[in-house]
PDB file of N, CA and C in Angstrom:
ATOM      1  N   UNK A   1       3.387 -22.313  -5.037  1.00  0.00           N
ATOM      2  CA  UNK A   1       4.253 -21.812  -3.986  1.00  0.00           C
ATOM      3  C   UNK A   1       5.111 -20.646  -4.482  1.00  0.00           C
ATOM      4  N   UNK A   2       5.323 -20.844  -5.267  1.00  0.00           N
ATOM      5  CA  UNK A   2       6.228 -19.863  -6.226  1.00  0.00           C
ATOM      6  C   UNK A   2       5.870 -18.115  -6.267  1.00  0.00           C
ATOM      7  N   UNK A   3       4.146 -18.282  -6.753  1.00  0.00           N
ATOM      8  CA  UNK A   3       3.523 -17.344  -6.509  1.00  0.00           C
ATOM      9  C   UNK A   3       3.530 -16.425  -4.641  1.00  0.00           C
ATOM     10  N   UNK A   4       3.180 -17.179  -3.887  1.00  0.00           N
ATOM     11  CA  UNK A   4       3.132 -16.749  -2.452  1.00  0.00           C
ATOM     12  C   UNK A   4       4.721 -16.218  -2.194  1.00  0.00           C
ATOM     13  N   UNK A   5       5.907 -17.237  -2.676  1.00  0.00           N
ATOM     14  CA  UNK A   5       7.024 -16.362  -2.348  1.00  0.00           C
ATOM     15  C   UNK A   5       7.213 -15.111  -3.119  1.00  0.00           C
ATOM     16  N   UNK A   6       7.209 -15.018  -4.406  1.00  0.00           N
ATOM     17  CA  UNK A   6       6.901 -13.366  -4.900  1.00  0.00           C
ATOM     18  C   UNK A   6       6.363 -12.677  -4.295  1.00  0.00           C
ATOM     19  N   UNK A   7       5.268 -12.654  -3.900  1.00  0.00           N
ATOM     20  CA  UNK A   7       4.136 -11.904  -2.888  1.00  0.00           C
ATOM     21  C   UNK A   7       5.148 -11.254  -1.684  1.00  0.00           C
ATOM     22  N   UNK A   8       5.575 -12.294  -0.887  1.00  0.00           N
ATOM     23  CA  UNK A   8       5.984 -12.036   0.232  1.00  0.00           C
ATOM     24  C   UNK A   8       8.022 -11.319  -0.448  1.00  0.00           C
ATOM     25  N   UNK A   9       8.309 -11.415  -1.358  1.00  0.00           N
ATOM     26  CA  UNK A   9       9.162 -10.872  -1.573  1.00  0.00           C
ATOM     27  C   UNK A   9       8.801  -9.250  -1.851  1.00  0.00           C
ATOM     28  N   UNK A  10       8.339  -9.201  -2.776  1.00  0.00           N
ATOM     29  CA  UNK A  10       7.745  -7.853  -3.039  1.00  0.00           C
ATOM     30  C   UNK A  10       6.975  -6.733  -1.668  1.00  0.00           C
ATOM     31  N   UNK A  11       6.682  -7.575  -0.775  1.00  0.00           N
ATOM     32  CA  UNK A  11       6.201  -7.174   0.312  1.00  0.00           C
ATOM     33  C   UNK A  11       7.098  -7.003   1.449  1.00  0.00           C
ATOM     34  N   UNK A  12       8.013  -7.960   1.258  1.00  0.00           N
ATOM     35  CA  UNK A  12       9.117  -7.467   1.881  1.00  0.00           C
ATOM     36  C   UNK A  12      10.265  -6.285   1.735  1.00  0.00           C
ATOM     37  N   UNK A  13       9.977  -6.474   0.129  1.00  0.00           N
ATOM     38  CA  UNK A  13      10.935  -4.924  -0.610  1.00  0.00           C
ATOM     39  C   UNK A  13       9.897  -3.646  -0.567  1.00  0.00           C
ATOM     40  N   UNK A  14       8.724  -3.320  -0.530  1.00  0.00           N
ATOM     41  CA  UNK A  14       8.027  -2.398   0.490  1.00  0.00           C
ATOM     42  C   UNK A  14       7.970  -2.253   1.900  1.00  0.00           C
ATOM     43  N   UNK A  15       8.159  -2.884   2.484  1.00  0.00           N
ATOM     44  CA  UNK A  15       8.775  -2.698   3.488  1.00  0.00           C
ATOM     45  C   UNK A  15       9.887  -2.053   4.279  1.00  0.00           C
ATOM     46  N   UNK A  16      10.778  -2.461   3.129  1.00  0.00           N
ATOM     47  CA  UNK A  16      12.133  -1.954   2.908  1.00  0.00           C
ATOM     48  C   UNK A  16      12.706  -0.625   2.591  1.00  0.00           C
ATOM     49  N   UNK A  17      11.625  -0.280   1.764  1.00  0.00           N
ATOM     50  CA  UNK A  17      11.501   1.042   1.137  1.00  0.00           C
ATOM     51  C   UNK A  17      10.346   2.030   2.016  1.00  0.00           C
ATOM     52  N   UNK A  18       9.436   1.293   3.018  1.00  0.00           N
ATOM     53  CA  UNK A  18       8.883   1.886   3.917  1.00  0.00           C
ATOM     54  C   UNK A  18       9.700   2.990   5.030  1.00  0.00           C
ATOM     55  N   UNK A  19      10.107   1.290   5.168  1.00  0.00           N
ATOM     56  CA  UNK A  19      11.431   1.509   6.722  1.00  0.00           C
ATOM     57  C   UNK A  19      12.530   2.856   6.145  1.00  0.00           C
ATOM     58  N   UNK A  20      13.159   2.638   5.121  1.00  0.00           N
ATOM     59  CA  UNK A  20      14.033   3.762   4.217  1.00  0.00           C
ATOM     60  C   UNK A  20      13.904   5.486   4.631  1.00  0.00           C
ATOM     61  N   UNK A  21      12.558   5.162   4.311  1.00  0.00           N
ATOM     62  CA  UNK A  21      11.981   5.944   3.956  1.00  0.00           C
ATOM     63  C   UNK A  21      10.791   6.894   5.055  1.00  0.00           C
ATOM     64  N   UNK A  22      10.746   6.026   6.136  1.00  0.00           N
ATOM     65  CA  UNK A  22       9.302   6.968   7.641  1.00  0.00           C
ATOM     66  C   UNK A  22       8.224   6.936   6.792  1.00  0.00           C
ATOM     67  N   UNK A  23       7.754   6.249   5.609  1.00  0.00           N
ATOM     68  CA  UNK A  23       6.421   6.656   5.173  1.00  0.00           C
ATOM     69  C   UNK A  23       5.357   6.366   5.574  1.00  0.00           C
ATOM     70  N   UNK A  24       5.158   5.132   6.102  1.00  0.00           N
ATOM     71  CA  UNK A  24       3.869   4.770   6.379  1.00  0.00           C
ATOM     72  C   UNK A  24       3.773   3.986   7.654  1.00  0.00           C
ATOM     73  N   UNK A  25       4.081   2.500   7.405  1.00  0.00           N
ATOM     74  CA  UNK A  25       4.617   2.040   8.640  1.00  0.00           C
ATOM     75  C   UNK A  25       5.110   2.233   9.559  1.00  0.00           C
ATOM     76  N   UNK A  26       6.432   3.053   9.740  1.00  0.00           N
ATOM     77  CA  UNK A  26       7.403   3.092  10.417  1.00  0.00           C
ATOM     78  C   UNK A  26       7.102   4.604  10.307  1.00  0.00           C
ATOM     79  N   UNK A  27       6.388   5.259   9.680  1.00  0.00           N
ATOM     80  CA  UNK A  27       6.053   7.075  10.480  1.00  0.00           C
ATOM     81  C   UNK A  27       4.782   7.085  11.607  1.00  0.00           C
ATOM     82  N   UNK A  28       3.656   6.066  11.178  1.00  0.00           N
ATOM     83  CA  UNK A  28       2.664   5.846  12.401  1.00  0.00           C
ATOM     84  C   UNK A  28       2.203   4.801  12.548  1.00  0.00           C
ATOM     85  N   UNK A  29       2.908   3.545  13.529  1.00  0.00           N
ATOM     86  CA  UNK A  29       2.356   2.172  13.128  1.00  0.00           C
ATOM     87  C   UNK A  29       1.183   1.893  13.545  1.00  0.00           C
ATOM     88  N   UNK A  30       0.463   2.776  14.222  1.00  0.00           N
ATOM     89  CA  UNK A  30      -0.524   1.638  14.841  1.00  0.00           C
ATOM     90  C   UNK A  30      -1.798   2.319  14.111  1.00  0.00           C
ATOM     91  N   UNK A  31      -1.670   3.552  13.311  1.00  0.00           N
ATOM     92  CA  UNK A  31      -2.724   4.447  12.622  1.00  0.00           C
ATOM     93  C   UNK A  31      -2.595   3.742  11.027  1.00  0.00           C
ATOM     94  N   UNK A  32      -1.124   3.193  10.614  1.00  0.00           N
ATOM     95  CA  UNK A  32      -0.917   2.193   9.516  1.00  0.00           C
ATOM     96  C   UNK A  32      -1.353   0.859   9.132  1.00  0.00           C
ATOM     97  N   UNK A  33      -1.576   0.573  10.448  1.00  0.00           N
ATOM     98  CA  UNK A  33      -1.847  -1.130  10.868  1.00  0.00           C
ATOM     99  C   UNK A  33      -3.632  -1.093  10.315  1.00  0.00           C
ATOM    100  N   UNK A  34      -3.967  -0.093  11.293  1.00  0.00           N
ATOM    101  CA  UNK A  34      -5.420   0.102  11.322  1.00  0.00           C
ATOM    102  C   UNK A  34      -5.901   0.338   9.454  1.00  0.00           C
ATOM    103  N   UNK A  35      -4.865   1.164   9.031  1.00  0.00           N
ATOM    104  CA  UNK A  35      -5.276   1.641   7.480  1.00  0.00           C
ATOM    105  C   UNK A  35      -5.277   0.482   6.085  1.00  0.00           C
ATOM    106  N   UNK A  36      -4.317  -0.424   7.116  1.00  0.00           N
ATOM    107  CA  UNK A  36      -3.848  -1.508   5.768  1.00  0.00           C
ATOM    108  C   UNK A  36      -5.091  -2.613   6.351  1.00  0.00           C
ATOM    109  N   UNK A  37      -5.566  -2.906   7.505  1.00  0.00           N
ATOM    110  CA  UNK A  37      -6.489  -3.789   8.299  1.00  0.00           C
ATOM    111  C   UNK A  37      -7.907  -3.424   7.219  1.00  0.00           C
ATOM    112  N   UNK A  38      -7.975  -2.145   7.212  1.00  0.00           N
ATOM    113  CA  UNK A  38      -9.567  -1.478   6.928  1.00  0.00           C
ATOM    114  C   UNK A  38      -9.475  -1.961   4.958  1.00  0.00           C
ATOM    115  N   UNK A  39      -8.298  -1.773   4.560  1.00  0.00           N
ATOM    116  CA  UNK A  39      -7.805  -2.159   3.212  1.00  0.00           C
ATOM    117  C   UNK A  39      -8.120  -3.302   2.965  1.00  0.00           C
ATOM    118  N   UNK A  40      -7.654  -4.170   3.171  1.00  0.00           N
ATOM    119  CA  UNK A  40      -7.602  -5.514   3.565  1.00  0.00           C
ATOM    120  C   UNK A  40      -9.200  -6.368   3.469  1.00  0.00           C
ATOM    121  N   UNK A  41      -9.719  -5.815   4.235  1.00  0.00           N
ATOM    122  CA  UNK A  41     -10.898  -6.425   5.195  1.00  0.00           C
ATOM    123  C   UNK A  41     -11.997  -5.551   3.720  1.00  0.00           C
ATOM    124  N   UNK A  42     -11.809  -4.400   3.539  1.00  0.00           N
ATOM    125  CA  UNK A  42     -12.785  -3.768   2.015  1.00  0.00           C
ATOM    126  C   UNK A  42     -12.456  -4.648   0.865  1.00  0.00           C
ATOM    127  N   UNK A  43     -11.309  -5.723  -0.108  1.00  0.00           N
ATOM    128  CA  UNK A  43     -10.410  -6.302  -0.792  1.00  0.00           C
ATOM    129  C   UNK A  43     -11.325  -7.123  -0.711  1.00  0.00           C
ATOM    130  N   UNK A  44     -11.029  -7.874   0.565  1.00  0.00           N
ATOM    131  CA  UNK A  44     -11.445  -9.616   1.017  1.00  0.00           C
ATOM    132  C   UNK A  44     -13.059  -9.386   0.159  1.00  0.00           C
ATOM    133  N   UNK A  45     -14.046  -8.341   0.764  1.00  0.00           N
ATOM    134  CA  UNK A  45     -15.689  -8.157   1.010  1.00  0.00           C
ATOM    135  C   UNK A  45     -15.617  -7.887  -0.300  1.00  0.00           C
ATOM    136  N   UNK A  46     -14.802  -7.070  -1.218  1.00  0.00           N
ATOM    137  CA  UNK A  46     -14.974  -7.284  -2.772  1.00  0.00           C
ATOM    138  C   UNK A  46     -14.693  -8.832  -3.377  1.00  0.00           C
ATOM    139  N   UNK A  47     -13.839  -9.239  -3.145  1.00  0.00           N
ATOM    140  CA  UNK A  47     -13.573 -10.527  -3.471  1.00  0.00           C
ATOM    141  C   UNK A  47     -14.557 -11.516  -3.216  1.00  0.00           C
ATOM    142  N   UNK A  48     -15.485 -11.586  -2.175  1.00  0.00           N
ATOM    143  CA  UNK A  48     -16.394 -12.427  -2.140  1.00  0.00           C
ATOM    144  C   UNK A  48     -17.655 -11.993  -2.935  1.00  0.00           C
ATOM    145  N   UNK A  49     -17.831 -10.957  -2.618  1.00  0.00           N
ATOM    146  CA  UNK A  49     -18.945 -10.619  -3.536  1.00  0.00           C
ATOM    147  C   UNK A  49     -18.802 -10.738  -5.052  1.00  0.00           C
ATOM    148  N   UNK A  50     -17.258 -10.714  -5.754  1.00  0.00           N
ATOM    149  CA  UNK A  50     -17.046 -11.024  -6.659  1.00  0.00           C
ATOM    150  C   UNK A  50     -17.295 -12.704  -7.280  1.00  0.00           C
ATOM    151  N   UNK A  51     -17.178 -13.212  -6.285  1.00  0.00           N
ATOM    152  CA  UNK A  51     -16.979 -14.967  -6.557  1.00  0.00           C
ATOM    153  C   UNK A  51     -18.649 -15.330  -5.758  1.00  0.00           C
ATOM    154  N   UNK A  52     -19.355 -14.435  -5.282  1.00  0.00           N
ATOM    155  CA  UNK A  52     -20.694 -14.905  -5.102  1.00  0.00           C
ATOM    156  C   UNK A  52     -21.470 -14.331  -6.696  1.00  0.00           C
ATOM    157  N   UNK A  53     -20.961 -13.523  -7.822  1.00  0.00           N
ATOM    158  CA  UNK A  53     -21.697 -13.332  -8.267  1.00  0.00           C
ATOM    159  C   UNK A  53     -20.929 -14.018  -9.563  1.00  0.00           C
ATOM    160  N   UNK A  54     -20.059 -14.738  -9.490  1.00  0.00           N
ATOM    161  CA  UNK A  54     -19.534 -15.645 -10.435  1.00  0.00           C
ATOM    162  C   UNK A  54     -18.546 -14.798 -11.618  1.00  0.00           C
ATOM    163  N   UNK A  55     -18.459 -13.612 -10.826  1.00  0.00           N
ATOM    164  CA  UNK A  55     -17.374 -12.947 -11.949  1.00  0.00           C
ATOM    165  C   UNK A  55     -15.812 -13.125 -11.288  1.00  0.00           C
ATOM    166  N   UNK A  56     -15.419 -13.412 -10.076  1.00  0.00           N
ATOM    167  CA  UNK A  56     -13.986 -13.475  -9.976  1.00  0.00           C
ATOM    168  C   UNK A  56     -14.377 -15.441  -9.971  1.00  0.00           C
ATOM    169  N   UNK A  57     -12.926 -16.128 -10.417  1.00  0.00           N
ATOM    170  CA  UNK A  57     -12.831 -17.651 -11.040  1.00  0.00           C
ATOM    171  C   UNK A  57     -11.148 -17.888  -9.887  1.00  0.00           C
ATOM    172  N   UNK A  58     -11.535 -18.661  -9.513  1.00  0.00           N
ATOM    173  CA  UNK A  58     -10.193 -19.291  -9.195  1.00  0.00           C
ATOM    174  C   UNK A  58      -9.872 -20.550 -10.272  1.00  0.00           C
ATOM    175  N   UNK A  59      -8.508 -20.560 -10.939  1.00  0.00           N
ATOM    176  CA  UNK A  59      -8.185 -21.845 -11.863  1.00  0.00           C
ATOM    177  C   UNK A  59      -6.714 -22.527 -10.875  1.00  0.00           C
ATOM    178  N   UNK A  60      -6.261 -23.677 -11.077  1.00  0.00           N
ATOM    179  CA  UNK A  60      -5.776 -24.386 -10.207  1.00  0.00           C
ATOM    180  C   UNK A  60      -4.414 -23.937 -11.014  1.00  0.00           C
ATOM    181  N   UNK A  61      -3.207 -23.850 -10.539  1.00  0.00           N
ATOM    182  CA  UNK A  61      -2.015 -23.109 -11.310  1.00  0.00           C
ATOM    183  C   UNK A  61      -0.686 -24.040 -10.076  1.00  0.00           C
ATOM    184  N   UNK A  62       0.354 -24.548 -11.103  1.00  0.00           N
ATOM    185  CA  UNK A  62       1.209 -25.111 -10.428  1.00  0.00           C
ATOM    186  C   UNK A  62       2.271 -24.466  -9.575  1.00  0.00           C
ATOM    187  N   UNK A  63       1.949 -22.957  -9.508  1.00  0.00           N
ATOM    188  CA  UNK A  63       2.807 -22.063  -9.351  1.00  0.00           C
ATOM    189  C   UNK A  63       2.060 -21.507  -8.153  1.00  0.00           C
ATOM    190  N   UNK A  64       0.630 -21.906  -7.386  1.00  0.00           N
ATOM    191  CA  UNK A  64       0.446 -21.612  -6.035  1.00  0.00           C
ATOM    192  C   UNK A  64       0.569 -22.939  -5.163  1.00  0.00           C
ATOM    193  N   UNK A  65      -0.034 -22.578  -4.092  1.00  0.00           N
ATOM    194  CA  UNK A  65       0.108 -23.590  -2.756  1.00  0.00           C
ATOM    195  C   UNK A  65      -1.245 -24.434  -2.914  1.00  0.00           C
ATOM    196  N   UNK A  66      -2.074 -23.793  -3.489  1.00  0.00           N
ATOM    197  CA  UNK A  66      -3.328 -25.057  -3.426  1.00  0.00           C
ATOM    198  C   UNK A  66      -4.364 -24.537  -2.345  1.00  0.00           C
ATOM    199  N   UNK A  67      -3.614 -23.853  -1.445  1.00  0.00           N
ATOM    200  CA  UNK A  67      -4.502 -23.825   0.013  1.00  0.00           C
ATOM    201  C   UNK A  67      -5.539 -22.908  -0.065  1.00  0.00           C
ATOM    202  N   UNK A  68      -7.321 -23.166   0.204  1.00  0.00           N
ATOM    203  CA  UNK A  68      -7.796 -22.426  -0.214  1.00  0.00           C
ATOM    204  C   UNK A  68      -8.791 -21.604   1.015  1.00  0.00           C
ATOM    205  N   UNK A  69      -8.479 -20.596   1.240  1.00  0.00           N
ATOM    206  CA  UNK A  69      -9.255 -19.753   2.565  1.00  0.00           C
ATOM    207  C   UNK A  69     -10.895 -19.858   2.409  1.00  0.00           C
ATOM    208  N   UNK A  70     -11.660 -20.203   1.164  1.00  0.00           N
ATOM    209  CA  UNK A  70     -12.980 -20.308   1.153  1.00  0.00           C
ATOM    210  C   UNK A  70     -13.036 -20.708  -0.554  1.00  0.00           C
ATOM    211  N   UNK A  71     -13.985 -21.442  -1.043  1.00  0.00           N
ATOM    212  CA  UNK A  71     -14.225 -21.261  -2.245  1.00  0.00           C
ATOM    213  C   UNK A  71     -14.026 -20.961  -3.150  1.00  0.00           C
ATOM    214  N   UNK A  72     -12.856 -20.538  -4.004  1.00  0.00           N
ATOM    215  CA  UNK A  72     -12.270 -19.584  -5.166  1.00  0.00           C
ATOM    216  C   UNK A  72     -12.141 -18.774  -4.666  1.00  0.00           C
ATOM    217  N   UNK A  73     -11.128 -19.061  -3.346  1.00  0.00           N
ATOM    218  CA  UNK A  73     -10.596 -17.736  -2.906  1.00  0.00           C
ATOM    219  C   UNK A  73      -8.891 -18.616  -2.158  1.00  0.00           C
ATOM    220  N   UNK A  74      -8.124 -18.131  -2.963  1.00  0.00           N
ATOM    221  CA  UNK A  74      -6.481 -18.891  -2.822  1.00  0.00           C
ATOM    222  C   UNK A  74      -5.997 -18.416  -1.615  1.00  0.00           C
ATOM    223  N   UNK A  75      -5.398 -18.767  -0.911  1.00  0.00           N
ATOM    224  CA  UNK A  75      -4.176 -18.151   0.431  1.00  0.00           C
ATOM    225  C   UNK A  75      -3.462 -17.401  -0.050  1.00  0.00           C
ATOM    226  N   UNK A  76      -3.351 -17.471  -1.380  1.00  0.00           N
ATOM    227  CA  UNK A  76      -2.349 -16.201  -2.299  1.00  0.00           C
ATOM    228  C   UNK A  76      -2.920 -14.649  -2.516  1.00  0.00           C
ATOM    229  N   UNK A  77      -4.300 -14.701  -2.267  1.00  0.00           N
ATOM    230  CA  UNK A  77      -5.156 -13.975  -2.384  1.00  0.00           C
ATOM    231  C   UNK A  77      -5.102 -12.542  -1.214  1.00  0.00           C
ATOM    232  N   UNK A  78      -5.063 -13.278   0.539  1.00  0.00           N
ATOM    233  CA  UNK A  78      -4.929 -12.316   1.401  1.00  0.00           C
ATOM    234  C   UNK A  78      -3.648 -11.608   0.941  1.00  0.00           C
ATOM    235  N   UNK A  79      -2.095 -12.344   0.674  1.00  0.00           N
ATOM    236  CA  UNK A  79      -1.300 -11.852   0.778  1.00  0.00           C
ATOM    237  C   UNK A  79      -0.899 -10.805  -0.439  1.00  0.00           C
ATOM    238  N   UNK A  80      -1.590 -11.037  -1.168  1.00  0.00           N
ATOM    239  CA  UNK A  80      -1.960  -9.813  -2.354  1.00  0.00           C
ATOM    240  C   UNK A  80      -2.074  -8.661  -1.750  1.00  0.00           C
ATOM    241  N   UNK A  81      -4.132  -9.149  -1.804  1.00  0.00           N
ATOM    242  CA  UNK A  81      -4.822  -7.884  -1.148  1.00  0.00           C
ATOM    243  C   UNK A  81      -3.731  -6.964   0.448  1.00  0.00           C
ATOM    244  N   UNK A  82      -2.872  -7.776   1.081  1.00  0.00           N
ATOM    245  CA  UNK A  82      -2.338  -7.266   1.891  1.00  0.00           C
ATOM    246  C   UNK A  82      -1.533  -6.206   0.743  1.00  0.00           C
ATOM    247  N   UNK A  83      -0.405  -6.900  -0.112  1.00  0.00           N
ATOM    248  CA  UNK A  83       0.676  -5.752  -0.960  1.00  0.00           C
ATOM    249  C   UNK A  83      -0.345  -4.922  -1.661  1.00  0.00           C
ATOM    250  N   UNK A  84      -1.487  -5.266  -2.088  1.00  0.00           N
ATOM    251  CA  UNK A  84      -2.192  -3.938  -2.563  1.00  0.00           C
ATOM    252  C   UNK A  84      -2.605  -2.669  -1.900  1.00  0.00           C
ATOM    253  N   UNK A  85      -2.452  -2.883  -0.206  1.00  0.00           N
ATOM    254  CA  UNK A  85      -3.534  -1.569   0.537  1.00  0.00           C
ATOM    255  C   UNK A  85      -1.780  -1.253   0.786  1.00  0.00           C
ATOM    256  N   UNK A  86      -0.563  -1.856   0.788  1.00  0.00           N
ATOM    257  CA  UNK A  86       0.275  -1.615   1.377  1.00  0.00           C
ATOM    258  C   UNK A  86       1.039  -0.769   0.283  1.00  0.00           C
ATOM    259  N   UNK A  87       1.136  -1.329  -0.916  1.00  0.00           N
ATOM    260  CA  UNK A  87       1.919  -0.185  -2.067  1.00  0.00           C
ATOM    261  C   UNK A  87       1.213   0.601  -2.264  1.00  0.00           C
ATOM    262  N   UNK A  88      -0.404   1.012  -1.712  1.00  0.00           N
ATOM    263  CA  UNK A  88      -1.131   2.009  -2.713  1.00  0.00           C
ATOM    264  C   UNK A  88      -0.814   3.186  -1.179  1.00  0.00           C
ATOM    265  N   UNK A  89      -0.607   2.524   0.350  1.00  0.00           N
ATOM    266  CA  UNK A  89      -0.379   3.925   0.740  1.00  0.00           C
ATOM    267  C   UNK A  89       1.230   3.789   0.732  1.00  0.00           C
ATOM    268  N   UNK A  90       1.863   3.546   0.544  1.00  0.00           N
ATOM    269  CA  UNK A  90       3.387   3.689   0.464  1.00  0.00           C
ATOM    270  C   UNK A  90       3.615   4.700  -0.641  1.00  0.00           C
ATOM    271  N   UNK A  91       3.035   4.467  -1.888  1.00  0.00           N
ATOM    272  CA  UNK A  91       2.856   5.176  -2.402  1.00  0.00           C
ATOM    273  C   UNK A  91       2.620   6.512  -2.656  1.00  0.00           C
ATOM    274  N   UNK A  92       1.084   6.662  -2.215  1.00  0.00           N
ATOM    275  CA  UNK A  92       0.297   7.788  -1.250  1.00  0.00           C
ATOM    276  C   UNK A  92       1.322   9.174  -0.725  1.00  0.00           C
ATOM    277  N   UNK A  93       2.266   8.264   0.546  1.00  0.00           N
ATOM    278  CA  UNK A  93       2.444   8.547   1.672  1.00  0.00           C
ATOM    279  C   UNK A  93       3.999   9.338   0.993  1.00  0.00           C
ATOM    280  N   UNK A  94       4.497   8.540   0.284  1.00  0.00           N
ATOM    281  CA  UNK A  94       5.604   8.888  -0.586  1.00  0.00           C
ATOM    282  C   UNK A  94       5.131  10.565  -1.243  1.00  0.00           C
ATOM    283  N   UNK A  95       4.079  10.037  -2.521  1.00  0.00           N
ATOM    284  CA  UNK A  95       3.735  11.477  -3.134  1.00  0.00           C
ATOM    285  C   UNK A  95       3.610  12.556  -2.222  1.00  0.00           C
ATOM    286  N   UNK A  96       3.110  12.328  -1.205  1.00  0.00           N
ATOM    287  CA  UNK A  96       2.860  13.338  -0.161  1.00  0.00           C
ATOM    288  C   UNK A  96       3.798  14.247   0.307  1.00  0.00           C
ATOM    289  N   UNK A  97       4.787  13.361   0.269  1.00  0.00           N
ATOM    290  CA  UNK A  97       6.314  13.915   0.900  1.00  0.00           C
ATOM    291  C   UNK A  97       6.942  15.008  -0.063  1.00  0.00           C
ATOM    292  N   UNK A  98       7.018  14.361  -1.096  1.00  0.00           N
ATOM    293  CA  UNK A  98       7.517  14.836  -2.598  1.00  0.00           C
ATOM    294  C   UNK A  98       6.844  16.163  -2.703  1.00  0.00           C
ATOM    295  N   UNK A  99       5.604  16.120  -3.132  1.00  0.00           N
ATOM    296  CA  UNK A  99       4.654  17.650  -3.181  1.00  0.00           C
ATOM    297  C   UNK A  99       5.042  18.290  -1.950  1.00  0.00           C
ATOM    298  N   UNK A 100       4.814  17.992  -0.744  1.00  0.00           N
ATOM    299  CA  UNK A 100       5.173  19.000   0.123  1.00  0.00           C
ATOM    300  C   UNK A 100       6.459  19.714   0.332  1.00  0.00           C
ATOM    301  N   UNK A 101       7.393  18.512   0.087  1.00  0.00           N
ATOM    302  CA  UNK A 101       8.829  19.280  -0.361  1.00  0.00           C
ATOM    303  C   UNK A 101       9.321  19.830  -1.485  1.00  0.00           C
ATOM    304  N   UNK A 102       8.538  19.829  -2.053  1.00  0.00           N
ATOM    305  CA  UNK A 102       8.536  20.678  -3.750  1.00  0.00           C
ATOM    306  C   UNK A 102       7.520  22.251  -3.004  1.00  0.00           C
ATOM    307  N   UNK A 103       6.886  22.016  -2.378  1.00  0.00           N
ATOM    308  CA  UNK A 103       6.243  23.355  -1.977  1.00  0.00           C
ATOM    309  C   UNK A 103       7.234  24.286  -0.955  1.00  0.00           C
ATOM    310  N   UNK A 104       8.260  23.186  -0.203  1.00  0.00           N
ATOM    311  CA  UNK A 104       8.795  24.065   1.052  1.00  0.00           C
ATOM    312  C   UNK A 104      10.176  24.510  -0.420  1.00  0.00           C
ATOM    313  N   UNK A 105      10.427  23.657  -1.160  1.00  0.00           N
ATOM    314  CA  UNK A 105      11.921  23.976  -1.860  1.00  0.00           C
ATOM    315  C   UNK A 105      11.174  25.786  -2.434  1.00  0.00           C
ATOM    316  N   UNK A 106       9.801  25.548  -3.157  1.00  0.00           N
ATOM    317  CA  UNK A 106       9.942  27.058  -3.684  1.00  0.00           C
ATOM    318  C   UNK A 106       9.418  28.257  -3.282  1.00  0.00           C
ATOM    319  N   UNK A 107       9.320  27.898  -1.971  1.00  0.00           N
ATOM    320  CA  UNK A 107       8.669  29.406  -1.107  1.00  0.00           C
ATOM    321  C   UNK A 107      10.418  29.316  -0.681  1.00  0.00           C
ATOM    322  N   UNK A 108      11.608  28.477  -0.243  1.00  0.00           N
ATOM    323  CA  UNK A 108      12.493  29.030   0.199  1.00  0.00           C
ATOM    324  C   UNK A 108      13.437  29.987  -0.872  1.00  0.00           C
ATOM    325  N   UNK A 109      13.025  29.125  -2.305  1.00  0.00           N
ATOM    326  CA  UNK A 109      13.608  30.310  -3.419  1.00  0.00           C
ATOM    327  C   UNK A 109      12.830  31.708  -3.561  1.00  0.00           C
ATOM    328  N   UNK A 110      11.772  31.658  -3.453  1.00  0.00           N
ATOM    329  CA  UNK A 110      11.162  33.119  -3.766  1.00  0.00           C
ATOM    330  C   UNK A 110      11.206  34.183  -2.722  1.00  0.00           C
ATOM    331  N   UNK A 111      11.649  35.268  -3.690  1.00  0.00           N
ATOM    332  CA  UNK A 111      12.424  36.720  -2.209  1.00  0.00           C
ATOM    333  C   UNK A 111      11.316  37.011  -1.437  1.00  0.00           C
ATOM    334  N   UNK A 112      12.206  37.516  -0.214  1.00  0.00           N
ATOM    335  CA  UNK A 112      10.652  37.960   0.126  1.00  0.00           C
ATOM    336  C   UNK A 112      10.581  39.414   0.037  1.00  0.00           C
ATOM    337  N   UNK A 113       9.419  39.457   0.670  1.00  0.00           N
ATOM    338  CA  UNK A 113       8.167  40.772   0.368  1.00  0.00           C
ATOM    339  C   UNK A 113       8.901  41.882   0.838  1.00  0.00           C
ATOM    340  N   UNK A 114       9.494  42.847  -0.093  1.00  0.00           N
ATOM    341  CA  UNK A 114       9.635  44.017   0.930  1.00  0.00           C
ATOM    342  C   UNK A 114       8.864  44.650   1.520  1.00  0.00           C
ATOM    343  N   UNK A 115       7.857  44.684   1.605  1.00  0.00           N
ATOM    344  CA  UNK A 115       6.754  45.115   2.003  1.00  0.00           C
ATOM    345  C   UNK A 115       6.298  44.707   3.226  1.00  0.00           C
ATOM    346  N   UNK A 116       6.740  43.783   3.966  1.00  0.00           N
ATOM    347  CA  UNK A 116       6.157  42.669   5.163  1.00  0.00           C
ATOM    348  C   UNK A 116       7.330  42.789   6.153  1.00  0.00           C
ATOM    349  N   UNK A 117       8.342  43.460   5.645  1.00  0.00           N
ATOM    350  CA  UNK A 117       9.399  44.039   6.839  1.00  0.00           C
ATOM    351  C   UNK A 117      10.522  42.765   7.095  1.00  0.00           C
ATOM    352  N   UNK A 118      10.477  42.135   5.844  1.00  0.00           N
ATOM    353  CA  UNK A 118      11.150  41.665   5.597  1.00  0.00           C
ATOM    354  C   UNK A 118      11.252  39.667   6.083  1.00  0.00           C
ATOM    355  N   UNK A 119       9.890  39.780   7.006  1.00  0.00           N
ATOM    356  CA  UNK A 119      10.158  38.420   7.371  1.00  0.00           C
ATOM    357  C   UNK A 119       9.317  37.644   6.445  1.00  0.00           C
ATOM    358  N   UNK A 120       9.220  36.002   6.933  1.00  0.00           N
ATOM    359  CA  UNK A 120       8.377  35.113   6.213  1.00  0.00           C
ATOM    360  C   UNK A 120       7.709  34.071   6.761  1.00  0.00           C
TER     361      UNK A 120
END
């Protein structure tokens, strides 16, 4: 259990830093929903194919819930794969911001063209 509340803590503090922030969620939800869904749903189809070919192992740990969605595959598992499609575009969506405002900060420092009559 222990494990699932981390999960959902950490997922809640992306969230947090989503909301903060317009990055992902809260800049286009229903184009976000769809992006973390498609994430999600690619995760799960690795994960099985992983545990059909006997390379991913589930071991029994006192620190989850026990509850198991299929075969060596934990309930701790979706809510992962959920914080994984969710920090990698938060992330993403973040860098994005950063570079582009590092591009608008140094075209507003550099003079402009006398040559172009002065505009930009």
């Amino acid at each position: 259990m222990i494990y699932l509340l981390a999960l959902l803590g950490v997922i809640g503090c992306m969230l947090l830093v989503d909301r903060r922030f317009e990055l992902f969620l809260w800049h286009r939800p229903l184009p976000a929903l769809l992006v973390l869904a498609a994430g999600v749903a690619y995760f799960f189809a690795w994960d099985l194919w992983g545990i059909a070919e006997g390379v991913f192992l589930h071991r029994q740990s006192p620190y989850m819930t026990g509850v198991m969605l299929a075969p060596q595959l934990p309930l701790e598992e979706g809510f992962f794969l959920l914080f994984l499609s969710q920090i990698t575009m938060v992330l993403f969506t973040g860098a994005l911001r950063l570079l582009r405002g590092r591009g608008r900060d140094a075209r507003a420092a550099t003079p402009a063209d006398p040559t172009d009559g002065g505009s930009r």
